[in-house]
N, C-alpha and C. Protein backbone atom coordinates (compact mmCIF):
# COMPACT_ATOMS: atom_id res chain seq x y z
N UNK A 1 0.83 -1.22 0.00
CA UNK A 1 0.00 0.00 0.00
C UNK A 1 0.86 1.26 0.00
N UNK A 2 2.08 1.14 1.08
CA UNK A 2 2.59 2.32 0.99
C UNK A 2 3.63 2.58 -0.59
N UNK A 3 4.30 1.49 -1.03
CA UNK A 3 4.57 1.36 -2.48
C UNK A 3 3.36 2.14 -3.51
N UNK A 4 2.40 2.15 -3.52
CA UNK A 4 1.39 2.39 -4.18
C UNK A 4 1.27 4.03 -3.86
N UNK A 5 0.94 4.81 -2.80
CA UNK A 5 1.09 5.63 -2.16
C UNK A 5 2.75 6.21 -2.85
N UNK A 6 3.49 6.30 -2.55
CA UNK A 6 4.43 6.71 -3.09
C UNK A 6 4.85 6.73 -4.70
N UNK A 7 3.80 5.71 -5.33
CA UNK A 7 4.29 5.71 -6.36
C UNK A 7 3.42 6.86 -7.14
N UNK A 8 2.15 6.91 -6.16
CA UNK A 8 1.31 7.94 -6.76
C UNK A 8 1.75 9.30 -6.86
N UNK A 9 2.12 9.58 -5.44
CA UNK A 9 2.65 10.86 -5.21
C UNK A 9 3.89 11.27 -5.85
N UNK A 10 4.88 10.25 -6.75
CA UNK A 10 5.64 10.33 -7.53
C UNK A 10 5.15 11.02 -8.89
N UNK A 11 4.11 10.32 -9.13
CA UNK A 11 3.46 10.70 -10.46
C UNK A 11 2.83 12.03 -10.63
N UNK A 12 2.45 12.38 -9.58
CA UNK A 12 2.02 13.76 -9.58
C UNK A 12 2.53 14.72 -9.53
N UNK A 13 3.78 14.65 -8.50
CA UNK A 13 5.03 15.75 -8.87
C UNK A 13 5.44 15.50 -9.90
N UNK A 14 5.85 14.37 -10.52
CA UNK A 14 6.20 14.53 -11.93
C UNK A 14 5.33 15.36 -12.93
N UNK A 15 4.21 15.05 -12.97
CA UNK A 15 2.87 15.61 -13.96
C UNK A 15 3.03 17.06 -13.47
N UNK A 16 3.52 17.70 -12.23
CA UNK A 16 3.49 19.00 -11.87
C UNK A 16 5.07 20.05 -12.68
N UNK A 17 5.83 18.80 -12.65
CA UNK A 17 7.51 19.02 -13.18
C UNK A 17 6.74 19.68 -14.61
N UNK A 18 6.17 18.27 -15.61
CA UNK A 18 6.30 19.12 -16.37
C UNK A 18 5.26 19.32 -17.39
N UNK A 19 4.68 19.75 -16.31
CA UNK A 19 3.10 20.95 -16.89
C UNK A 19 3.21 21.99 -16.65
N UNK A 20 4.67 23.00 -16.30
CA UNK A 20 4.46 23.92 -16.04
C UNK A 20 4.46 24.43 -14.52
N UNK A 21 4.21 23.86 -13.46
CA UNK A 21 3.80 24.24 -12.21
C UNK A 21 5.33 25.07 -11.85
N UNK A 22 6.39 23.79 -12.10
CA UNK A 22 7.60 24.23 -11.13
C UNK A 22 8.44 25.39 -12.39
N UNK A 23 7.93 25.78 -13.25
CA UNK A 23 8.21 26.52 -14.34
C UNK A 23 7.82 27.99 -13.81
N UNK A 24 7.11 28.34 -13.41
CA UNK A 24 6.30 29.16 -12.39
C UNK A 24 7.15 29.55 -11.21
N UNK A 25 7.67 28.64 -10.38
CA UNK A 25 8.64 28.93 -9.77
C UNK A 25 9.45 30.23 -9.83
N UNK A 26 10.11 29.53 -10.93
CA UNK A 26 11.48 30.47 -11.45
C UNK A 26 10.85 31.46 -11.95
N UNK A 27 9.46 31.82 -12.74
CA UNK A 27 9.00 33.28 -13.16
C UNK A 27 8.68 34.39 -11.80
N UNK A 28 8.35 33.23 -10.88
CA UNK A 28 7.34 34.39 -9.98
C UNK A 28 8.94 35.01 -8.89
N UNK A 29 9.79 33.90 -8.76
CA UNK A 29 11.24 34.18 -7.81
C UNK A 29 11.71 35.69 -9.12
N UNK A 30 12.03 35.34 -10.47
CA UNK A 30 12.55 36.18 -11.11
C UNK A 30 11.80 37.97 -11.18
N UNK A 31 10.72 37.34 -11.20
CA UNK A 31 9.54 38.47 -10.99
C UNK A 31 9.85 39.64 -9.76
N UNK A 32 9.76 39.09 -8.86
CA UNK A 32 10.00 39.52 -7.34
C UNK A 32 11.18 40.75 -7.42
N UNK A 33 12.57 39.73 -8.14
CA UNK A 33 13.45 40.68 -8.09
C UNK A 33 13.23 41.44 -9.34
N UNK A 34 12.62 41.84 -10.09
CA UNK A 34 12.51 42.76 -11.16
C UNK A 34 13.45 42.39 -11.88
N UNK A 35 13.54 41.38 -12.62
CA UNK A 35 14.13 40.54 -13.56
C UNK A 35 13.77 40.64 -14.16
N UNK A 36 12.50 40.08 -14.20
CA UNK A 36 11.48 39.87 -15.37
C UNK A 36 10.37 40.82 -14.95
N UNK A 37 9.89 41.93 -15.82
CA UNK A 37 8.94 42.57 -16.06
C UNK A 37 7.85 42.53 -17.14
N UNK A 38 6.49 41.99 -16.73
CA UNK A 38 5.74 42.02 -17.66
C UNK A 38 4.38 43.22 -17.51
N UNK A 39 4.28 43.55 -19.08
CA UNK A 39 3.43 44.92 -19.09
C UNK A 39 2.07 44.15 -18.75
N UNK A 40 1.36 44.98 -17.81
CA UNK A 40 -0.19 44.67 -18.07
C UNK A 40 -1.06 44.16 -19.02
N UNK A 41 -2.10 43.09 -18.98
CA UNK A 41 -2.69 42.26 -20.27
C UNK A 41 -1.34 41.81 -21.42
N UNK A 42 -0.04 41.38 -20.91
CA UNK A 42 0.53 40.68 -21.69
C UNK A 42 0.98 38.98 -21.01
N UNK A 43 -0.53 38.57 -21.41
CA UNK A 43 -0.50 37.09 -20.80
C UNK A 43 0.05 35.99 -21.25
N UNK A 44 0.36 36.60 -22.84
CA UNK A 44 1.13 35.67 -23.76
C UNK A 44 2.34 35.28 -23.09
N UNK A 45 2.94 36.92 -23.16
CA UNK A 45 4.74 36.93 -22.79
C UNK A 45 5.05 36.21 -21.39
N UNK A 46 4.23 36.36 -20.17
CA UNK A 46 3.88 35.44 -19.29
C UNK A 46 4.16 34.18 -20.14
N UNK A 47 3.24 33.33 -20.35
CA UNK A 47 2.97 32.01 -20.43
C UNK A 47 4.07 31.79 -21.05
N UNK A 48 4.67 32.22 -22.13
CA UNK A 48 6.23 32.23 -22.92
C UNK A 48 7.76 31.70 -22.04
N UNK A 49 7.67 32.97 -20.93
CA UNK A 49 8.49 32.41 -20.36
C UNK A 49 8.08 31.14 -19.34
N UNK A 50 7.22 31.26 -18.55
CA UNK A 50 6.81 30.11 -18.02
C UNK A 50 6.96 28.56 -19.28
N UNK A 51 7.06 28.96 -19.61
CA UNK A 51 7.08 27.41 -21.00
C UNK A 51 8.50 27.27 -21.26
N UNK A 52 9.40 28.31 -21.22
CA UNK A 52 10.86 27.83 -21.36
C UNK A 52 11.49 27.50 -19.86
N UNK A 53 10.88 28.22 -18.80
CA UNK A 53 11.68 27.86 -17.84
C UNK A 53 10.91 26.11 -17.60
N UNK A 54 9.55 25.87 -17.72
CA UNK A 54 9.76 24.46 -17.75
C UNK A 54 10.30 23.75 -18.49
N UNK A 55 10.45 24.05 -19.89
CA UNK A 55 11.72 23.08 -20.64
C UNK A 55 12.90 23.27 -19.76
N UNK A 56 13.55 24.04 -19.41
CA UNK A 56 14.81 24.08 -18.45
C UNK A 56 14.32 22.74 -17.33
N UNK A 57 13.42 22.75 -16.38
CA UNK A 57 13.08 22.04 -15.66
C UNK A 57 12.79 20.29 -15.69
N UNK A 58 12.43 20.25 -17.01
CA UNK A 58 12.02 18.94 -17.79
C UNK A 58 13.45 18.50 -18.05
N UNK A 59 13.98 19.13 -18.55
CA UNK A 59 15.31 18.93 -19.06
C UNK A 59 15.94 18.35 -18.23
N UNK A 60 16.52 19.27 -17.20
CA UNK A 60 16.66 18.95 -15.46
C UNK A 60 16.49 17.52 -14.87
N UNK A 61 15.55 17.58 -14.58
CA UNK A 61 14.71 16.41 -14.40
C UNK A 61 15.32 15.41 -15.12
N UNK A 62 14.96 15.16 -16.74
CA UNK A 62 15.18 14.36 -17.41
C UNK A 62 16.81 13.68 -17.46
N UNK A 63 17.88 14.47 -17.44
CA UNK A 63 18.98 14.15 -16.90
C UNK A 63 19.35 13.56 -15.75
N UNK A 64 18.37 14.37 -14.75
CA UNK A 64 18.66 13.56 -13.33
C UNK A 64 18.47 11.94 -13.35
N UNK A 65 17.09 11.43 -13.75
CA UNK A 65 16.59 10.42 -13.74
C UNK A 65 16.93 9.72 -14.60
N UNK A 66 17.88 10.21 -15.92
CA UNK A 66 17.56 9.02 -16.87
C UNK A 66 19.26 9.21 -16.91
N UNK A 67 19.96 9.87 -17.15
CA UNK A 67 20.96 9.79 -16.80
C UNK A 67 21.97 9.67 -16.38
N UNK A 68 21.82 10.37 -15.08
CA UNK A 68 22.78 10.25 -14.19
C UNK A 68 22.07 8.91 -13.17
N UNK A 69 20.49 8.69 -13.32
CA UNK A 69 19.94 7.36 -12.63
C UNK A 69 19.78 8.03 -11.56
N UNK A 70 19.33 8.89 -10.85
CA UNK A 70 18.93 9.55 -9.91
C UNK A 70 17.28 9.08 -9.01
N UNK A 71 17.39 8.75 -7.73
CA UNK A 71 16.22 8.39 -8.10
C UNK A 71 15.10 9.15 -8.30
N UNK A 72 13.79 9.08 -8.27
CA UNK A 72 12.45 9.93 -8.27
C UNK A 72 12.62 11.18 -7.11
N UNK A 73 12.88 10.83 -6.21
CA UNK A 73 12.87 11.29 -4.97
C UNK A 73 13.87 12.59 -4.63
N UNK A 74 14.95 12.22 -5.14
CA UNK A 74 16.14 12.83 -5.42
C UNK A 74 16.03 13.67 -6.29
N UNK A 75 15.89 13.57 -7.79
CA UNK A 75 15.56 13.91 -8.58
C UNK A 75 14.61 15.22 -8.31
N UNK A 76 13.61 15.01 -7.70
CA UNK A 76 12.53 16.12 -8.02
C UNK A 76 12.68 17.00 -6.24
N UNK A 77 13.34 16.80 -5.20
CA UNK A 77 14.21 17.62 -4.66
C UNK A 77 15.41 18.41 -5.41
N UNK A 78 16.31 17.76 -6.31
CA UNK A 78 17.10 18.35 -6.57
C UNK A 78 16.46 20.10 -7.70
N UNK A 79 15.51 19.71 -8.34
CA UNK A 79 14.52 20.13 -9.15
C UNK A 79 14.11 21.62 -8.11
N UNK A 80 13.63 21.03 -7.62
CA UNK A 80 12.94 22.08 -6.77
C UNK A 80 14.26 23.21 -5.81
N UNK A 81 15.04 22.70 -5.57
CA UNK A 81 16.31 23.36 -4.74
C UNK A 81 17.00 24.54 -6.35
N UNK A 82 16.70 23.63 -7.45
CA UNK A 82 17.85 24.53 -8.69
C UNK A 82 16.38 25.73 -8.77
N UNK A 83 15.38 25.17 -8.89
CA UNK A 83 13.80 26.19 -8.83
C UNK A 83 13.95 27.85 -8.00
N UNK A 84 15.18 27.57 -7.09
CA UNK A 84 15.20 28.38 -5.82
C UNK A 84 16.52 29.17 -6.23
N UNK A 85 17.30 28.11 -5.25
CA UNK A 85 18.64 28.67 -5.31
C UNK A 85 19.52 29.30 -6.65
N UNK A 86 19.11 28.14 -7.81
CA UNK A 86 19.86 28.43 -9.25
C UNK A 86 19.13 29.60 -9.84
N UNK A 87 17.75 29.57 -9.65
CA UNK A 87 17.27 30.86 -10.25
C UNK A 87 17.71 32.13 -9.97
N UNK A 88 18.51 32.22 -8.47
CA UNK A 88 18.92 33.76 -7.85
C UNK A 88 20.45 33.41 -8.01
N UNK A 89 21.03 31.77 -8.35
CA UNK A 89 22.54 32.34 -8.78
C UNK A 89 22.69 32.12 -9.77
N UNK A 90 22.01 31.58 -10.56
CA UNK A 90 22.54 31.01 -12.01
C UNK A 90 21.53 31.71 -13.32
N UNK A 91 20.40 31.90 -13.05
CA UNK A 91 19.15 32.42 -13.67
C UNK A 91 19.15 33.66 -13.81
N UNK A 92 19.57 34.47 -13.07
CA UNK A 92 19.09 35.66 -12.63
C UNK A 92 20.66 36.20 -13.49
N UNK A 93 21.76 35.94 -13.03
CA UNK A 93 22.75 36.77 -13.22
C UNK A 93 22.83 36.48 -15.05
N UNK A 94 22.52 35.27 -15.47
CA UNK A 94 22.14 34.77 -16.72
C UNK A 94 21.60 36.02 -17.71
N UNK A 95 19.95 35.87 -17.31
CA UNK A 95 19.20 36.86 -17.76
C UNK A 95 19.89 38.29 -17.25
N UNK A 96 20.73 39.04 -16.04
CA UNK A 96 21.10 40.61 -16.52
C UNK A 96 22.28 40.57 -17.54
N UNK A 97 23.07 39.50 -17.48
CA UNK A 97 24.18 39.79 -18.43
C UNK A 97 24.06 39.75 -19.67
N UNK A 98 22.64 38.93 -20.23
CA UNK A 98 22.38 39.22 -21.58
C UNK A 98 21.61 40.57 -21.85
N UNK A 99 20.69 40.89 -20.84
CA UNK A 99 19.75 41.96 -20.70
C UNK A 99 21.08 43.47 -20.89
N UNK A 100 22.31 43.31 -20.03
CA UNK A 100 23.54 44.36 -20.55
C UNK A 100 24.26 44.40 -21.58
N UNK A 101 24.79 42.77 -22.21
CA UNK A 101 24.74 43.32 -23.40
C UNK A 101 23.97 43.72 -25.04
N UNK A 102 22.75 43.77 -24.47
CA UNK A 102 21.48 43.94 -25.57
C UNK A 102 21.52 45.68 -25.68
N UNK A 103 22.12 45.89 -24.27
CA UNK A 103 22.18 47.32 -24.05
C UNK A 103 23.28 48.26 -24.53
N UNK A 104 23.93 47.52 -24.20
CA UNK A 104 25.50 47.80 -24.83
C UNK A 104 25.15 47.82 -26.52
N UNK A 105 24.70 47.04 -27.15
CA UNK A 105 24.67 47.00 -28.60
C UNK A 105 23.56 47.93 -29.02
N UNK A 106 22.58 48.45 -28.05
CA UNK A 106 21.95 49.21 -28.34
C UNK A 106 22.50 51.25 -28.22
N UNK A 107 23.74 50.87 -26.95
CA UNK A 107 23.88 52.20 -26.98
C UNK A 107 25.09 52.22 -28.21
N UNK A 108 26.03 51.66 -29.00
CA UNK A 108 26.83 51.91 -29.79
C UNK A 108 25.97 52.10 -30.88
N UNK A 109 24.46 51.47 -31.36
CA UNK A 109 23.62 52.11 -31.98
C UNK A 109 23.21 53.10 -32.33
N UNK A 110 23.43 54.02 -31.08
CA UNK A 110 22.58 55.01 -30.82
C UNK A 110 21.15 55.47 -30.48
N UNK A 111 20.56 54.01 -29.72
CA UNK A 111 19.43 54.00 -29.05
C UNK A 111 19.74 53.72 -27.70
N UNK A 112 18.31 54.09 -26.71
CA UNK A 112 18.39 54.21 -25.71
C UNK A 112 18.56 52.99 -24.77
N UNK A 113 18.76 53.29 -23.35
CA UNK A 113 18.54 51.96 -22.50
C UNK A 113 17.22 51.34 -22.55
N UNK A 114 16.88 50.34 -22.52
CA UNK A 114 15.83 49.53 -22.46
C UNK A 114 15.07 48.94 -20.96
N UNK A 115 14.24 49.58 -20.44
CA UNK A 115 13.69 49.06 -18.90
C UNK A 115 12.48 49.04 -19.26
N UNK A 116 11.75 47.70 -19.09
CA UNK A 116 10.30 47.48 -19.08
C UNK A 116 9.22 47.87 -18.36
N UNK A 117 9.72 48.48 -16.83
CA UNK A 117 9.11 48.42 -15.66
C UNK A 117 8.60 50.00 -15.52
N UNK A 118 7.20 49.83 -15.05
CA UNK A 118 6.28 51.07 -15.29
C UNK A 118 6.98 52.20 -14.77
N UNK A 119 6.58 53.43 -14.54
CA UNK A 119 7.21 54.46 -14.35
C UNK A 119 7.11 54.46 -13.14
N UNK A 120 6.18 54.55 -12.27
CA UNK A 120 5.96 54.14 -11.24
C UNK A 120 6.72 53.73 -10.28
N UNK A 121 7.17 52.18 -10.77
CA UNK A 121 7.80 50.98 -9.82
C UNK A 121 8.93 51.72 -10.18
N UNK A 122 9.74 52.40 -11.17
CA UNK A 122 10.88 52.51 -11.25
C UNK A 122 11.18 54.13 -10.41
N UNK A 123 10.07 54.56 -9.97
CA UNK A 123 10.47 55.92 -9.16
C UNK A 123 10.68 55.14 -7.68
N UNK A 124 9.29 54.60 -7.59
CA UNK A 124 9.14 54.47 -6.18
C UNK A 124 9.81 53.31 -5.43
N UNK A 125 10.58 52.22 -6.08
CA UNK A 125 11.09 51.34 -5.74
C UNK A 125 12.36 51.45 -5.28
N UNK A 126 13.09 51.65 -4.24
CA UNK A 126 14.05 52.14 -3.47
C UNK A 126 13.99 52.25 -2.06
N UNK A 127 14.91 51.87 -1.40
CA UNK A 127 14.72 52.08 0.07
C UNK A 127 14.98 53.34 0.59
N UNK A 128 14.96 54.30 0.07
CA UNK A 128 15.06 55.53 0.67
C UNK A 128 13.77 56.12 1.39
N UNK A 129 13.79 56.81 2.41
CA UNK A 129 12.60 57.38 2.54
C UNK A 129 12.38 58.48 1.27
N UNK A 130 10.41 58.97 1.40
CA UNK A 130 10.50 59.43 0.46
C UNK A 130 8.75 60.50 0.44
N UNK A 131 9.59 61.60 0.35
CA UNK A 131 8.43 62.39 1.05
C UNK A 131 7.65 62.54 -0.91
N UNK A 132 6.62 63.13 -0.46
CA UNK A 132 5.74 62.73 -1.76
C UNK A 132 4.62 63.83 -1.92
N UNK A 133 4.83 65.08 -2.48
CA UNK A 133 3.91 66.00 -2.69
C UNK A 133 2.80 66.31 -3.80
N UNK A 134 1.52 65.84 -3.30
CA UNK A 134 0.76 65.54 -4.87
C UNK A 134 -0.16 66.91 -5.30
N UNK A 135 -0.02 67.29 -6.74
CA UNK A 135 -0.57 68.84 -6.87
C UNK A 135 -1.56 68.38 -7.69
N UNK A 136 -2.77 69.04 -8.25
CA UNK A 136 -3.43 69.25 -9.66
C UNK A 136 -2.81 69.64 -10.93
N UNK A 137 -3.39 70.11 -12.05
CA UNK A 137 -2.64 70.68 -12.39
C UNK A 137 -2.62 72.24 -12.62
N UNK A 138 -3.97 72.55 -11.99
CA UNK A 138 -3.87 73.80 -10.92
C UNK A 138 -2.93 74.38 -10.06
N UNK A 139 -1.79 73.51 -9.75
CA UNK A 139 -1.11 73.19 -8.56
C UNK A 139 -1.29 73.72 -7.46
N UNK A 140 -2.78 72.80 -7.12
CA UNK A 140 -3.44 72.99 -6.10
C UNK A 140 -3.24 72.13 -5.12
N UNK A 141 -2.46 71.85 -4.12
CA UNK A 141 -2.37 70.43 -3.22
C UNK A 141 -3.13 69.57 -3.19
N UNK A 142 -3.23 68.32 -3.08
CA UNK A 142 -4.33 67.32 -3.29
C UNK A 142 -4.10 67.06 -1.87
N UNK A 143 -2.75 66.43 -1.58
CA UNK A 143 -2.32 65.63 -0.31
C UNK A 143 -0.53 65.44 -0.24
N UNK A 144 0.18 64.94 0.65
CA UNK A 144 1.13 65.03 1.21
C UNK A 144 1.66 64.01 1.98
N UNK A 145 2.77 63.39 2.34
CA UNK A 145 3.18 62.72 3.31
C UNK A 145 4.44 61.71 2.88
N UNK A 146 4.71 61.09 4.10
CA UNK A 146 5.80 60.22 3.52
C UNK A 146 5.66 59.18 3.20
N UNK A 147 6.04 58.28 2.38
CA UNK A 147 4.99 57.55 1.51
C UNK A 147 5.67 55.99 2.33
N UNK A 148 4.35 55.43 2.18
CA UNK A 148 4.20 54.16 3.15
C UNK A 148 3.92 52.78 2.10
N UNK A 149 3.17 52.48 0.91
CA UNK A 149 3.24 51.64 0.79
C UNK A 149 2.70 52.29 -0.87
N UNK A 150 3.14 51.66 -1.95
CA UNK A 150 2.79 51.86 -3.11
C UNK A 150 2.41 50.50 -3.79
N UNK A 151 0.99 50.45 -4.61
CA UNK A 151 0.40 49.76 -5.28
C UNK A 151 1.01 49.39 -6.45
N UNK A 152 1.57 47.94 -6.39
CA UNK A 152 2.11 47.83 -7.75
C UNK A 152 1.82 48.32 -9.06
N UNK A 153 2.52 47.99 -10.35
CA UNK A 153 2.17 48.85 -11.49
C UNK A 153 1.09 47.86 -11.97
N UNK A 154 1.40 46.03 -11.66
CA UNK A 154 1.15 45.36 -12.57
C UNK A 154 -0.79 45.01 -13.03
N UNK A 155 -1.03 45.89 -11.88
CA UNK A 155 -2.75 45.45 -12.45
C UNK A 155 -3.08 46.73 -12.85
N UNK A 156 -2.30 47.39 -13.44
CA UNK A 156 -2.54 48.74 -14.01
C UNK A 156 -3.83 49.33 -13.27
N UNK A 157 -3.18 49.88 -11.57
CA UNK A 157 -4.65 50.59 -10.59
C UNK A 157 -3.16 51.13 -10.07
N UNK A 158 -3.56 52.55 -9.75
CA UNK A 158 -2.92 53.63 -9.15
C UNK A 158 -3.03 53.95 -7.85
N UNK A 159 -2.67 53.53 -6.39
CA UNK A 159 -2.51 54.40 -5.56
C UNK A 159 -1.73 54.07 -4.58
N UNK A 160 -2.04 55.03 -3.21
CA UNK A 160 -0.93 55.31 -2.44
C UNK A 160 -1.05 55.26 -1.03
N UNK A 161 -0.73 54.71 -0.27
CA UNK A 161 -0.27 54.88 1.02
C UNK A 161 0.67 55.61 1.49
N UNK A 162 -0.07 56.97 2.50
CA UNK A 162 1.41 58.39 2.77
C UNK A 162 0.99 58.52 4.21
N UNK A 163 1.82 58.45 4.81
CA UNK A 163 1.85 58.85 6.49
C UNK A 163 2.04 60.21 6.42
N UNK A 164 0.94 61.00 6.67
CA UNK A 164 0.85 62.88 7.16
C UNK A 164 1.67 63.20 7.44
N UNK A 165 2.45 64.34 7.16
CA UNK A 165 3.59 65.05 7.72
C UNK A 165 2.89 65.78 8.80
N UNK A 166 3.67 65.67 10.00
CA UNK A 166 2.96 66.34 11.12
C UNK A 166 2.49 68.24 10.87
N UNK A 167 3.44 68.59 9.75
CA UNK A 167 3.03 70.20 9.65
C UNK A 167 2.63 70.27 7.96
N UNK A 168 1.74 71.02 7.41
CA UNK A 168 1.56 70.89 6.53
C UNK A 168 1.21 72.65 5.91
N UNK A 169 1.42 73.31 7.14
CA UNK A 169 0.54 74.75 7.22
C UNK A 169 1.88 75.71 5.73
N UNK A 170 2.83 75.22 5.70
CA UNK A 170 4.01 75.84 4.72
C UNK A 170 3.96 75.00 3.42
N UNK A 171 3.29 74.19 3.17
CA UNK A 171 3.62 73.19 2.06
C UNK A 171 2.88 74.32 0.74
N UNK A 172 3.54 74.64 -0.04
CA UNK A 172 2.73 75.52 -1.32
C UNK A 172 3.48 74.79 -2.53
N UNK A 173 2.95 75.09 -3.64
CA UNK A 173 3.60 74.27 -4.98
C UNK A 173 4.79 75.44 -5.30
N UNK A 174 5.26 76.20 -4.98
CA UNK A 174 5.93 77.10 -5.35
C UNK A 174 7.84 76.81 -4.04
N UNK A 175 6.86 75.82 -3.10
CA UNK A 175 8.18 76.06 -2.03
C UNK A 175 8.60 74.27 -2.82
N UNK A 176 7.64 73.54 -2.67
CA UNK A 176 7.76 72.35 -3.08
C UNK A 176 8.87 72.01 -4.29
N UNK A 177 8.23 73.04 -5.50
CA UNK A 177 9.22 72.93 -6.79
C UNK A 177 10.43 73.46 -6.69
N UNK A 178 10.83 74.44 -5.83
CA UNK A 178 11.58 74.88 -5.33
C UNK A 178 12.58 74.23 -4.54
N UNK A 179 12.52 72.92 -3.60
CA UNK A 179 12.94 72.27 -3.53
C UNK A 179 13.50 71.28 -4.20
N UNK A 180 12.72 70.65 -4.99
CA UNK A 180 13.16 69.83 -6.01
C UNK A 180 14.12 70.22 -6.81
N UNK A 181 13.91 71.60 -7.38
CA UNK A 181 15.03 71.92 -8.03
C UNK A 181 16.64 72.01 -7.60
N UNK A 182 16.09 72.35 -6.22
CA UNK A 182 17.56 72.99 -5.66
C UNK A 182 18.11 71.38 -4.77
N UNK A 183 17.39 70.15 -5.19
CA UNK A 183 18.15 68.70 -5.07
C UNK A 183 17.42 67.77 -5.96
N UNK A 184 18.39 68.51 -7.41
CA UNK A 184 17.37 67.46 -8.47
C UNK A 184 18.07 65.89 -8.64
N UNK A 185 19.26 65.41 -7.68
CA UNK A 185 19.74 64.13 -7.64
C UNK A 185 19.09 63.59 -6.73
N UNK A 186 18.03 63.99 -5.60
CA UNK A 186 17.65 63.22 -4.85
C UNK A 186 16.20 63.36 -5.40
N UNK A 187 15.71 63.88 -5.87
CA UNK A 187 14.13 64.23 -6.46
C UNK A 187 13.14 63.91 -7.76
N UNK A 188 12.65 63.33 -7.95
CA UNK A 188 11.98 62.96 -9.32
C UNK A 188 10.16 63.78 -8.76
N UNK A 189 10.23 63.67 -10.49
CA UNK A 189 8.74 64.18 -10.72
C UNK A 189 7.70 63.50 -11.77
N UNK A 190 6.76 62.55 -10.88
CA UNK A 190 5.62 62.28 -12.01
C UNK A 190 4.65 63.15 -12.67
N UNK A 191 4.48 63.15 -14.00
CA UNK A 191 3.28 63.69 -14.55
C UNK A 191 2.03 62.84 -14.92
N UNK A 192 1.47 62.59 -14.39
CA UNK A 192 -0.02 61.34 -14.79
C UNK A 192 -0.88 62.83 -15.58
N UNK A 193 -0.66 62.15 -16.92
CA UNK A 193 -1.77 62.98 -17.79
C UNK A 193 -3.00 62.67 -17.85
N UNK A 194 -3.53 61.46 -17.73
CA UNK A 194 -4.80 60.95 -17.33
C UNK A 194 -5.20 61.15 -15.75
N UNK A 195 -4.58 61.03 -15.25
CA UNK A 195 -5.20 61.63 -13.90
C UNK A 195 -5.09 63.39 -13.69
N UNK A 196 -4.30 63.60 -14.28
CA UNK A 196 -4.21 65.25 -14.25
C UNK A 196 -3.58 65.67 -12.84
N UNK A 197 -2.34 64.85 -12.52
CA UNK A 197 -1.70 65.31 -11.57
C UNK A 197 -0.51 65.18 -11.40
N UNK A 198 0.11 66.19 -10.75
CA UNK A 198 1.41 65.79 -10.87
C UNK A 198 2.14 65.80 -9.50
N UNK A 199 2.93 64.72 -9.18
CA UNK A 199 3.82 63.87 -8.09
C UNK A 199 5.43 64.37 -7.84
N UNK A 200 5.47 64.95 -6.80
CA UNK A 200 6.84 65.48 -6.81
C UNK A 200 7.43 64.42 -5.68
N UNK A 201 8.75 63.83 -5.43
CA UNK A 201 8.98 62.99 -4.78
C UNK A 201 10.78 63.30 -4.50
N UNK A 202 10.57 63.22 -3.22
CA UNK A 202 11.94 64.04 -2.76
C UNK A 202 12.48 62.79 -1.60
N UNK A 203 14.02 62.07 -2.15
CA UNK A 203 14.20 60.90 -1.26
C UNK A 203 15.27 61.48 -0.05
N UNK A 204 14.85 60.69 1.02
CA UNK A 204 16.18 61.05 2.13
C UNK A 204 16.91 59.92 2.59
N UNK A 205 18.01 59.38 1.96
CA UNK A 205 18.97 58.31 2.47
C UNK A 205 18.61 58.40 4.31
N UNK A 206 18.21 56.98 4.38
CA UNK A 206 18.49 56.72 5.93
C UNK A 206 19.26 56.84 6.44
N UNK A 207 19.36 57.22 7.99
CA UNK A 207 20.97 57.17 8.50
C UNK A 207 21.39 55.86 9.02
């Protein structure tokens, strides 16, 4: 019975190896670190890579067991450990070094750098603190504060979590831009033309 039992549960991690499941793995680990960026409603380019990283995995697999004679057991541990570990040492550094020189051949071109990742994730993603002044385009204050948690780009929905600055009675769009200018290495500025507002964002290295 327990032969039977094991042999089942063999079969199913296998059927999981390679349908894709542990293929997933390596997209959602690569994902995380902004490796891999995919634009909103592009479910194709998703499923794309998910389909090569399970050929990598099948492959994997298929060597373990038939080759080297590995058993089942072994085999689909070892699977799952390269799923992890190889994707952040072997995967990852893989995909930036081709991703730099695509770049490299693009700047002797005379085209630009290439980053997939919304405007958004690429302001607000940083450990700096990061005070966050939002105007109309009235530049009328909307709101203010130091910003606490930002809504990813990827379901294309916009907003924000900002902890109140305890004083707010001096904040004008005139002292604000004014700032920014006079530390435009620590400062970026969104323009959302569909929302009709614009995001001034001023970072302060922790101590």
């Amino acid at each position: 019975m327990n032969n039977e039992l094991y042999k089942l549960i063999y079969a199913i991690i296998t059927i999981l190896i390679t349908s894709g499941c542990f293929g997933y793995i390596n997209y959602n680990i690569l994902e995380k670190l902004t490796v891999i960026v995919d634009r909103p409603n592009k479910e194709t380019d998703k499923k794309q890579k998910i389909m090569i990283f399970t050929g990598v995995n099948v492959g994997l697999y298929w060597i373990l067991t038939t080759v080297l004679n590995c058993k089942i057991s072994l085999s689909i541990l070892l699977v799952l450990l390269f799923d992890v570990v190889g994707t952040i040492w072997i995967i990852k550094p893989l995909i930036e070094l081709i991703n730099s020189l695509i770049n490299k051949i693009r700047n002797t071109s005379g085209q630009s750098y290439t980053d997939n990742r919304e405007t958004r994730d690429y302001i607000f993603n940083t450990n700096k603190y990061q005070a966050v002044y939002i105007f109309d385009f009235e530049n009328n204050l909307i709101t203010c504060g130091w910003l606490d948690y930002q809504q990813a780009a990827d379901n294309n929905y916009f907003d924000l979590a900002l902890m109140p600055f305890s004083d707010t009675m001096n904040i004008t769009y005139e002292n604000v831009r004014d700032q920014i200018i006079s530390d435009n290495t620590n400062s970026r500025i969104i323009v959302d033309f569909e929302k009709k507002i614009k995001i001034f964002v001023k970072r302060i290295t922790p101590d």
